[in-house]
PDB file of N, CA and C in Angstrom:
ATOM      1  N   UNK A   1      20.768  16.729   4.407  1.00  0.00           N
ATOM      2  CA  UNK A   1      19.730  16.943   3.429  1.00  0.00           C
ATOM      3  C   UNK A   1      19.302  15.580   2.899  1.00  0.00           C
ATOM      4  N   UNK A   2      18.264  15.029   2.912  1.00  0.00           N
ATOM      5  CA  UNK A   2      17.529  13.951   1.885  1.00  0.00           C
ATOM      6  C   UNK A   2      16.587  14.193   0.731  1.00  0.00           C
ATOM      7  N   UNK A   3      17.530  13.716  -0.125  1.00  0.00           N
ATOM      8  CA  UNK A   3      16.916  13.680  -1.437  1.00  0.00           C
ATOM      9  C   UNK A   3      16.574  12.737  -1.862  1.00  0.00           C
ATOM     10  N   UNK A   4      15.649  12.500  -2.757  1.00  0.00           N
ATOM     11  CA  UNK A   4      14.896  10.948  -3.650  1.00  0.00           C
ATOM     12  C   UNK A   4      14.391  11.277  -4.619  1.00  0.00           C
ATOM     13  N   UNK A   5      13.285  10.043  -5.328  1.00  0.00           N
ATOM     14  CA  UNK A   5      12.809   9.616  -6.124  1.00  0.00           C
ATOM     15  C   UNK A   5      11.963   8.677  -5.837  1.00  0.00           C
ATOM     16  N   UNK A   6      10.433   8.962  -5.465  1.00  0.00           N
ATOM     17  CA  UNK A   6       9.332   8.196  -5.017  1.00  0.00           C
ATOM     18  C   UNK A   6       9.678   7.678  -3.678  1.00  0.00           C
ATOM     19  N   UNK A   7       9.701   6.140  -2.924  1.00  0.00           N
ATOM     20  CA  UNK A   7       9.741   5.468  -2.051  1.00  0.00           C
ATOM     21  C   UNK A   7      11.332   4.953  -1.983  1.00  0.00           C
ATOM     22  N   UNK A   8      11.804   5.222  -0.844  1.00  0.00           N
ATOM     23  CA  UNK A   8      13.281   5.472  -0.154  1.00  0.00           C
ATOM     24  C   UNK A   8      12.179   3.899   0.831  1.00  0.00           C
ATOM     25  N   UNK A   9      12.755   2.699   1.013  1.00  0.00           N
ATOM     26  CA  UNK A   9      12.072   1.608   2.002  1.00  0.00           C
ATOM     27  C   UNK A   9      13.138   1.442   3.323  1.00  0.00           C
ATOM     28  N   UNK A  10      14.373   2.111   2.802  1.00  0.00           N
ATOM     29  CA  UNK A  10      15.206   1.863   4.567  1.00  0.00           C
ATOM     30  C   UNK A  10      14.590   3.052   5.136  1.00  0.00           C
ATOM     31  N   UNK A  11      14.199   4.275   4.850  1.00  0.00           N
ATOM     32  CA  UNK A  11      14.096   5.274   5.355  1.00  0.00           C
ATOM     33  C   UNK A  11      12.901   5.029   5.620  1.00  0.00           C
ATOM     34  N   UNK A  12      11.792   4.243   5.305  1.00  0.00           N
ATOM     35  CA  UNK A  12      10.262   4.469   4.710  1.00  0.00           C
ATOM     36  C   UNK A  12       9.897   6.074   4.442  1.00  0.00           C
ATOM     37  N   UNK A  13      10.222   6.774   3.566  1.00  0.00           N
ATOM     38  CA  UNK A  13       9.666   7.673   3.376  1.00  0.00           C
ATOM     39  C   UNK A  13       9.372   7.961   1.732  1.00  0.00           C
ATOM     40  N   UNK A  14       8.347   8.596   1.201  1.00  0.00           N
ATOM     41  CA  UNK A  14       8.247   8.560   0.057  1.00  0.00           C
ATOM     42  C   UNK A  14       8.399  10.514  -0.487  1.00  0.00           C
ATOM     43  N   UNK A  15       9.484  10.444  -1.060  1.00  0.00           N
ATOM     44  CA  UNK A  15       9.713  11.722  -1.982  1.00  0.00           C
ATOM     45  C   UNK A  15       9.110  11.695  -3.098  1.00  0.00           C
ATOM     46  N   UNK A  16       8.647  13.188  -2.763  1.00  0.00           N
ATOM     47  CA  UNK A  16       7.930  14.117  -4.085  1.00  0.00           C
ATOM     48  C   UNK A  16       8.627  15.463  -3.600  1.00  0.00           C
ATOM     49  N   UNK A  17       9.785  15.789  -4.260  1.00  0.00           N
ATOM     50  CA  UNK A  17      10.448  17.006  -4.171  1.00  0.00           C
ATOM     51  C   UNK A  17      10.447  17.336  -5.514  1.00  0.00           C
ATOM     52  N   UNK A  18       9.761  18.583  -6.002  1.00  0.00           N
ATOM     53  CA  UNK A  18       9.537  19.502  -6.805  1.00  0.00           C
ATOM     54  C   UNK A  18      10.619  19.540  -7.710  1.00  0.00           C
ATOM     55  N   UNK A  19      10.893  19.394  -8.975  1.00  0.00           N
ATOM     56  CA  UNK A  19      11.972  19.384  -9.444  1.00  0.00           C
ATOM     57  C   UNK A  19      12.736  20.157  -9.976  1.00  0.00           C
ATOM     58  N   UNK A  20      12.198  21.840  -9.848  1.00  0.00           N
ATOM     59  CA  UNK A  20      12.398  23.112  -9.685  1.00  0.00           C
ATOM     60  C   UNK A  20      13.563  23.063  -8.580  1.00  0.00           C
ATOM     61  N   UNK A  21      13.335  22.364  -7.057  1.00  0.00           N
ATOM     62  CA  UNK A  21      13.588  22.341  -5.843  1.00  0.00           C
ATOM     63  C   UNK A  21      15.195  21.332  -5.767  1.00  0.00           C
ATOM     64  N   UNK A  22      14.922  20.331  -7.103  1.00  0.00           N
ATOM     65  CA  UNK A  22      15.842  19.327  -6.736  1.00  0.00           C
ATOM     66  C   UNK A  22      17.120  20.106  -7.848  1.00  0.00           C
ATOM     67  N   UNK A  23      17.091  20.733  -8.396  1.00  0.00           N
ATOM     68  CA  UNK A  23      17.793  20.835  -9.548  1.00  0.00           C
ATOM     69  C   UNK A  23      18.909  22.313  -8.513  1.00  0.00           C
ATOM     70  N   UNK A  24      18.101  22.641  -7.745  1.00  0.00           N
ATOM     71  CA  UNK A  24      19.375  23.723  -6.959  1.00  0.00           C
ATOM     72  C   UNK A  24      20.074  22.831  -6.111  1.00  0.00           C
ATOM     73  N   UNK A  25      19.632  21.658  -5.967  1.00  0.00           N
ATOM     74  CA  UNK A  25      20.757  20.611  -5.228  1.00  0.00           C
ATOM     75  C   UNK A  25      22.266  20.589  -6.071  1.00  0.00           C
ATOM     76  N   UNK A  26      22.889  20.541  -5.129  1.00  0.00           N
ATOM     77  CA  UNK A  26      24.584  20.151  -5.957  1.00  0.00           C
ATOM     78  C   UNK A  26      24.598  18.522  -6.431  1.00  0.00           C
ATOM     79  N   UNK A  27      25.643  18.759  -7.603  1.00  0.00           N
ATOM     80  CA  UNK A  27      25.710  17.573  -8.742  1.00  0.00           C
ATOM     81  C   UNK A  27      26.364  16.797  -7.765  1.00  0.00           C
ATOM     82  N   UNK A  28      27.492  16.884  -6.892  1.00  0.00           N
ATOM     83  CA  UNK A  28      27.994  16.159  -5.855  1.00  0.00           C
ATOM     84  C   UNK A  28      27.711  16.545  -4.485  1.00  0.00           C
ATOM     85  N   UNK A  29      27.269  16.421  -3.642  1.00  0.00           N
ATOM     86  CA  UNK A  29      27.102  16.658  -2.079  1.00  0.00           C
ATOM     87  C   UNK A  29      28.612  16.474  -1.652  1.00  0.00           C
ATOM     88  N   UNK A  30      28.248  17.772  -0.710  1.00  0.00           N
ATOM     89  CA  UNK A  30      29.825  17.989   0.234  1.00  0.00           C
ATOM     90  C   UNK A  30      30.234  16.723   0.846  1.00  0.00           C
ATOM     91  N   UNK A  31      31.217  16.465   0.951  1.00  0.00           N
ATOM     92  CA  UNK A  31      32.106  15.366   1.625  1.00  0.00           C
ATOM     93  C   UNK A  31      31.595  15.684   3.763  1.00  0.00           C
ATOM     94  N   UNK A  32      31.797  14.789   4.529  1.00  0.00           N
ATOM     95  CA  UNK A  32      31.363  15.344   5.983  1.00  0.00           C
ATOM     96  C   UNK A  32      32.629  16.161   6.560  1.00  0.00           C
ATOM     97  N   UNK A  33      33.777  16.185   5.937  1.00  0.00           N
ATOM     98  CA  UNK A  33      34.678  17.063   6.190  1.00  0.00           C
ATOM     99  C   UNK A  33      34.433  18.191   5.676  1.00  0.00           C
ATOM    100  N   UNK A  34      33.720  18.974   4.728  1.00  0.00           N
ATOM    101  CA  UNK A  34      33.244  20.169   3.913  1.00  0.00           C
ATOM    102  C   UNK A  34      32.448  20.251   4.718  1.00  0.00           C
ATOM    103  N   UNK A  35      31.082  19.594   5.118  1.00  0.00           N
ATOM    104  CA  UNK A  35      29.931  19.826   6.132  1.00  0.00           C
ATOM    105  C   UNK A  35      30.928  20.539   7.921  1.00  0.00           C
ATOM    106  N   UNK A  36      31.358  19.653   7.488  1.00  0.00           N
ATOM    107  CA  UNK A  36      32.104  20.107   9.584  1.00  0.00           C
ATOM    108  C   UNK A  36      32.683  21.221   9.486  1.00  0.00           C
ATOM    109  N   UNK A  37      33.665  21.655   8.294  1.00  0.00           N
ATOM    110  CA  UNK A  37      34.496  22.489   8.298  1.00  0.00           C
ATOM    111  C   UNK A  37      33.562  23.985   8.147  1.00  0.00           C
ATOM    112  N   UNK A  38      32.597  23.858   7.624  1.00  0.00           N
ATOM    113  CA  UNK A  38      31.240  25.099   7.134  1.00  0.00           C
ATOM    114  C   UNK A  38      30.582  25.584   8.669  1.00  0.00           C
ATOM    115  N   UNK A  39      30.286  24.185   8.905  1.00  0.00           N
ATOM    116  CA  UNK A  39      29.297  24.069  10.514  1.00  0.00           C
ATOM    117  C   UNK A  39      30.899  25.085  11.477  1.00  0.00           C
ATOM    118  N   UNK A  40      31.925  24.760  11.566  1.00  0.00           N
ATOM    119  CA  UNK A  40      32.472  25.168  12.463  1.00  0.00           C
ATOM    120  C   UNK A  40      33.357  26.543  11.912  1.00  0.00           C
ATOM    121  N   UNK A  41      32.996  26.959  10.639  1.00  0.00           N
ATOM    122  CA  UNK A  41      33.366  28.329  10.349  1.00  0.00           C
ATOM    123  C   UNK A  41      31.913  29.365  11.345  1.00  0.00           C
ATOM    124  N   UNK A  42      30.919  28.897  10.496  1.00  0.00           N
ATOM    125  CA  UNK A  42      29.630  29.600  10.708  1.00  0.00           C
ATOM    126  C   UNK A  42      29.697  29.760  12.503  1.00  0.00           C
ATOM    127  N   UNK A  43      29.588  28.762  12.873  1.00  0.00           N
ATOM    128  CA  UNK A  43      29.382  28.843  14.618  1.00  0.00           C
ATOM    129  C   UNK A  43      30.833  29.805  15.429  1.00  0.00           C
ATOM    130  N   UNK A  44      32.030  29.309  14.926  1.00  0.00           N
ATOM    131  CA  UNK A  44      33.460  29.729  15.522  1.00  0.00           C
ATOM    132  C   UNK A  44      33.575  31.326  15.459  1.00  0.00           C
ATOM    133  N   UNK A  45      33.196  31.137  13.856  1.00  0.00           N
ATOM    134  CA  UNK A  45      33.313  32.348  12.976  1.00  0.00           C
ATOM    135  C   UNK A  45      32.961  33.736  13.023  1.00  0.00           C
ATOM    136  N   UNK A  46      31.576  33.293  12.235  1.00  0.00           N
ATOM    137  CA  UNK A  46      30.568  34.066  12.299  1.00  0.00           C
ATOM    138  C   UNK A  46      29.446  34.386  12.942  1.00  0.00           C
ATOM    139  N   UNK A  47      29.390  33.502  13.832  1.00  0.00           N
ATOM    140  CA  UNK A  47      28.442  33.921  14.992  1.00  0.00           C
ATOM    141  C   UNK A  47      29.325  34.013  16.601  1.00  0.00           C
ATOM    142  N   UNK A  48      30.506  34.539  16.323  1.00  0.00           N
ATOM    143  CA  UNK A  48      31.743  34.229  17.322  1.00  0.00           C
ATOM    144  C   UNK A  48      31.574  35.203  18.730  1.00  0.00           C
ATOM    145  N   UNK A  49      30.178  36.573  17.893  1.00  0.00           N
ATOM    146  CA  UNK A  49      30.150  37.494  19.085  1.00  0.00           C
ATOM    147  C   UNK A  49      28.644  37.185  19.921  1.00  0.00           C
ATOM    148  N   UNK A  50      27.742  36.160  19.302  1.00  0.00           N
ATOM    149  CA  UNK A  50      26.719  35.739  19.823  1.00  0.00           C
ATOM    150  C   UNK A  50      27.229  34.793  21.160  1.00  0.00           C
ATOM    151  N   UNK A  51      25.989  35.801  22.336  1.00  0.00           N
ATOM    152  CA  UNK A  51      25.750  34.832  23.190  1.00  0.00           C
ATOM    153  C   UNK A  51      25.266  33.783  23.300  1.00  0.00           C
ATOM    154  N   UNK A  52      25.359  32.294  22.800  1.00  0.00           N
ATOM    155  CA  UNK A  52      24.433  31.111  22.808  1.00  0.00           C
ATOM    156  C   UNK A  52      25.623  29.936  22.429  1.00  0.00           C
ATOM    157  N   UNK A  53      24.896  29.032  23.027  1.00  0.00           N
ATOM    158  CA  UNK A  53      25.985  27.775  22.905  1.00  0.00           C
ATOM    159  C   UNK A  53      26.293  27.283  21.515  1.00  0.00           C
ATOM    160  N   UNK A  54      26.608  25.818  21.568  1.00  0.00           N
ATOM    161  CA  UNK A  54      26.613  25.349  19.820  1.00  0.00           C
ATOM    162  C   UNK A  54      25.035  25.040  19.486  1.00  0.00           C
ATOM    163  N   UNK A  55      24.456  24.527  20.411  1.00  0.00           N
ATOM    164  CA  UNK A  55      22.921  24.339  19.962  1.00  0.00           C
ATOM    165  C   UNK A  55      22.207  25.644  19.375  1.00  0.00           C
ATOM    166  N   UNK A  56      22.060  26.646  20.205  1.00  0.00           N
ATOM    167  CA  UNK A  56      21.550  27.765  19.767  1.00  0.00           C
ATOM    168  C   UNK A  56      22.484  28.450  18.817  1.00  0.00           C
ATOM    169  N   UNK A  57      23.414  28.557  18.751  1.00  0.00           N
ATOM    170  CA  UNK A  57      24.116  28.807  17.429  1.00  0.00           C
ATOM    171  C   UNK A  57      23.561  28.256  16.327  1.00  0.00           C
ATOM    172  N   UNK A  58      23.497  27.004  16.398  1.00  0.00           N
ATOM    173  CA  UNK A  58      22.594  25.903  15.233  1.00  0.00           C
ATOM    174  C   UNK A  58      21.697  26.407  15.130  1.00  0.00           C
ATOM    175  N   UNK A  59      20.518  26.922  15.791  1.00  0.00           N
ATOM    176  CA  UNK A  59      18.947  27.225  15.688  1.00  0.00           C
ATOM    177  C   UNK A  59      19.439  28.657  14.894  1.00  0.00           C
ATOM    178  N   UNK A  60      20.370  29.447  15.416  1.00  0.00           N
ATOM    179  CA  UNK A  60      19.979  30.390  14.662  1.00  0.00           C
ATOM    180  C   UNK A  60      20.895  30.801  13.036  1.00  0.00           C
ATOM    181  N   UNK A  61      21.534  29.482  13.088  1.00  0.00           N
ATOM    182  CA  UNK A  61      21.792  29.784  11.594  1.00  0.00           C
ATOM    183  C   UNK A  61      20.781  29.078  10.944  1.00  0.00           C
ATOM    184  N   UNK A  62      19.950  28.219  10.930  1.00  0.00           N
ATOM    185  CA  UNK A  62      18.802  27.361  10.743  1.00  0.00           C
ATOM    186  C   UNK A  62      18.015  29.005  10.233  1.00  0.00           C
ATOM    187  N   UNK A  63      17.327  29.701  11.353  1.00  0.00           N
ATOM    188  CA  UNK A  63      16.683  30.778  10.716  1.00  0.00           C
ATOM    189  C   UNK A  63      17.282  31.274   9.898  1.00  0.00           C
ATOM    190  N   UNK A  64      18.524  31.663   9.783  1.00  0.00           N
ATOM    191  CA  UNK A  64      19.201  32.755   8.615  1.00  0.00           C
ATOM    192  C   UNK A  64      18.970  31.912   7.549  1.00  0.00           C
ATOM    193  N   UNK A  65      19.206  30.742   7.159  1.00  0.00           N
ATOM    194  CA  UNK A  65      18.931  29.759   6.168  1.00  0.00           C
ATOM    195  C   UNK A  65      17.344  30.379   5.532  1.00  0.00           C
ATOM    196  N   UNK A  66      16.760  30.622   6.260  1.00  0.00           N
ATOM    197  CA  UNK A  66      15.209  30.988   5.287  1.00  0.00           C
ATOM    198  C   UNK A  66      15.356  31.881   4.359  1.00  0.00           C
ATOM    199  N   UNK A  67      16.682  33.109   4.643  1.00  0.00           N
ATOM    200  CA  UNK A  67      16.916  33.887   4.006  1.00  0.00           C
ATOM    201  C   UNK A  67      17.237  33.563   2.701  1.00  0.00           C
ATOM    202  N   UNK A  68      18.226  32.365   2.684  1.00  0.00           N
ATOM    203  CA  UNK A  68      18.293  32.273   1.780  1.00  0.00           C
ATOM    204  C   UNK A  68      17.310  31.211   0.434  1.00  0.00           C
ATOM    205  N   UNK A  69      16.721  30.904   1.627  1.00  0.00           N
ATOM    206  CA  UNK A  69      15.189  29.686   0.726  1.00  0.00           C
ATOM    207  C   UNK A  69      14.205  30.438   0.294  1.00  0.00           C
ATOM    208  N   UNK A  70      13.683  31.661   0.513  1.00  0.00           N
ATOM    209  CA  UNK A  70      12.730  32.600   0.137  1.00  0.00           C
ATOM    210  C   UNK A  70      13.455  33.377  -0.374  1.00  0.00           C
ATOM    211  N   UNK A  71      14.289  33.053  -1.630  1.00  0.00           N
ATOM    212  CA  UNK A  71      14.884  33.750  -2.441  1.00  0.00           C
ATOM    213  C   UNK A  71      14.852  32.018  -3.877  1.00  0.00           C
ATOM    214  N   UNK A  72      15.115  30.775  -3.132  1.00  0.00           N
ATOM    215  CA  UNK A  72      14.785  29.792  -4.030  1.00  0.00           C
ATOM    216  C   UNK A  72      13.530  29.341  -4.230  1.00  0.00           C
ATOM    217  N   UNK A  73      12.611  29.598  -2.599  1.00  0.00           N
ATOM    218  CA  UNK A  73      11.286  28.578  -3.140  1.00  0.00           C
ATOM    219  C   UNK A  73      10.158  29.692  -3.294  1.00  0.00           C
ATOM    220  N   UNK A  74       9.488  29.086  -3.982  1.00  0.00           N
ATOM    221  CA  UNK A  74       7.997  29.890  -4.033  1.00  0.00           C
ATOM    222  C   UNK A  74       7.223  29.989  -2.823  1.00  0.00           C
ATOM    223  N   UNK A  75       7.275  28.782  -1.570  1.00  0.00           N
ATOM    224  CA  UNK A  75       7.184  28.516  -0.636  1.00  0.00           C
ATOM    225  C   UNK A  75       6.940  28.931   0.623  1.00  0.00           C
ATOM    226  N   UNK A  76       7.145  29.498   1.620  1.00  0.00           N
ATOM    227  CA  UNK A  76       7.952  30.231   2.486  1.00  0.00           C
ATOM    228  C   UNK A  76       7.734  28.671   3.622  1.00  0.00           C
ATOM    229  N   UNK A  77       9.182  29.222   4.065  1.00  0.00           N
ATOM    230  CA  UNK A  77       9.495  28.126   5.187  1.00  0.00           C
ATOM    231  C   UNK A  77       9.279  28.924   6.818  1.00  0.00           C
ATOM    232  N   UNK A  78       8.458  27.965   7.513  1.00  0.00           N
ATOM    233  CA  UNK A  78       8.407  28.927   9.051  1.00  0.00           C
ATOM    234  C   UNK A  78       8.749  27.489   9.892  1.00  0.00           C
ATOM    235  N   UNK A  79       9.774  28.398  10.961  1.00  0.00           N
ATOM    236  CA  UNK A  79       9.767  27.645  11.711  1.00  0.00           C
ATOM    237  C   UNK A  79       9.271  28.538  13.610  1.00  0.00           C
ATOM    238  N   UNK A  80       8.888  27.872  14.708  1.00  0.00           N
ATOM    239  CA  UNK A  80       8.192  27.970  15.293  1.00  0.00           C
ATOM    240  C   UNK A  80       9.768  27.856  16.506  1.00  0.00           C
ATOM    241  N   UNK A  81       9.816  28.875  17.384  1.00  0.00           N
ATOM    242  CA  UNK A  81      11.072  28.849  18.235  1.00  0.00           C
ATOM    243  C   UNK A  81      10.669  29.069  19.723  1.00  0.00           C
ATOM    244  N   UNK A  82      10.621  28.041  20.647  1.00  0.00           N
ATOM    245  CA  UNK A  82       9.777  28.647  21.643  1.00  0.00           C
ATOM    246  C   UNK A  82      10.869  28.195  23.096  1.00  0.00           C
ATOM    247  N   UNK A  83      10.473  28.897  24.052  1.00  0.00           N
ATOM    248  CA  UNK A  83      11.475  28.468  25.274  1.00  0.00           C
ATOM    249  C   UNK A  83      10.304  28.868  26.255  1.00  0.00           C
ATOM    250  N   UNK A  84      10.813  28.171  27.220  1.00  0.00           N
ATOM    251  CA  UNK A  84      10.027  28.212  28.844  1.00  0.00           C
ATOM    252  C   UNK A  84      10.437  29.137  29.662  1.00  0.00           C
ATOM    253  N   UNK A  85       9.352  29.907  29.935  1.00  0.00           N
ATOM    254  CA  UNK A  85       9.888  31.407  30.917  1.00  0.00           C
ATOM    255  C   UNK A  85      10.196  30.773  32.264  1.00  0.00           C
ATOM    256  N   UNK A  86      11.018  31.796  32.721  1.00  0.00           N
ATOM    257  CA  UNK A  86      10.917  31.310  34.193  1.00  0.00           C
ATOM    258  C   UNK A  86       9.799  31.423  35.261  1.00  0.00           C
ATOM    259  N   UNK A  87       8.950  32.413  34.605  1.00  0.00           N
ATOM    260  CA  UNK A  87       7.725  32.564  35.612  1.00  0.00           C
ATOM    261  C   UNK A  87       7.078  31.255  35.543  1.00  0.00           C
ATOM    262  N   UNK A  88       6.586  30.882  34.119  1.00  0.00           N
ATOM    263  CA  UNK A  88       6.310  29.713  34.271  1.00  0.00           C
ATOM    264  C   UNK A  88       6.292  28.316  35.147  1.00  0.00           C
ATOM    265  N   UNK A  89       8.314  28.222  35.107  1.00  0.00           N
ATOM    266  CA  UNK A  89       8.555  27.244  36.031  1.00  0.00           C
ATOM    267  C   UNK A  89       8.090  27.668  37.343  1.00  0.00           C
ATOM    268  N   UNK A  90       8.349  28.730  37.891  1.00  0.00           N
ATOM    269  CA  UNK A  90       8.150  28.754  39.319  1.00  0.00           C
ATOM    270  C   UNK A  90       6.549  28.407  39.299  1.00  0.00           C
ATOM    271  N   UNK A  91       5.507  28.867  38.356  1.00  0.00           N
ATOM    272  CA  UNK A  91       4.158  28.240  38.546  1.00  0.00           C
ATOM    273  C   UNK A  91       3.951  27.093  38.800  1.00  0.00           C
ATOM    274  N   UNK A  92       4.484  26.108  38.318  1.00  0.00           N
ATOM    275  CA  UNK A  92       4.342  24.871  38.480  1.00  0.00           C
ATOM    276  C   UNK A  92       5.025  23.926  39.787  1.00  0.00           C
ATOM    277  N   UNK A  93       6.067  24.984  40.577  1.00  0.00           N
ATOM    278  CA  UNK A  93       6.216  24.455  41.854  1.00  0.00           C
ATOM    279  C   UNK A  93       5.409  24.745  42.999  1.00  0.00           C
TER     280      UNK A  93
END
């Protein structure tokens, strides 16, 4: 997650995050051992009977995540999920 306050110059990027938005941020951010240990409950865990690797595991807790952001933002978050058919490929040979 990146958070700021105007112009970040190693990153070059300039934040304007809503401060409605910044205030559901935690007072301390998880340690990367809390991050790994979450990432590898969720994937091991709870998505343990899904067919899909660790990548697609990732994509689709990424969607479940909206669930819980269109409950914080006024917003709505979309994301766009697309894959290459196989008819496709064979078109192009």
């Amino acid at each position: 997650m990146i958070d700021g306050v105007g112009l970040d110059r190693d990153m070059g990027l300039v934040h304007r995050i809503d401060p409605l938005l910044r205030a559901c941020l935690p007072a301390n951010p998880p340690t990367e051992q809390e991050v790994q240990a979450a990432v590898t409950y969720l994937v091991d865990e709870w998505l343990v009977d899904v067919a899909l690797d660790r990548i697609g595991k990732s994509i689709a807790i990424m969607l479940a995540m909206t669930l819980i952001e269109r409950a914080l933002l006024s917003e709505r978050p979309a994301f766009f999920v697309t894959a290459g058919s196989a008819a496709a490929a064979r078109q192009r040979w």
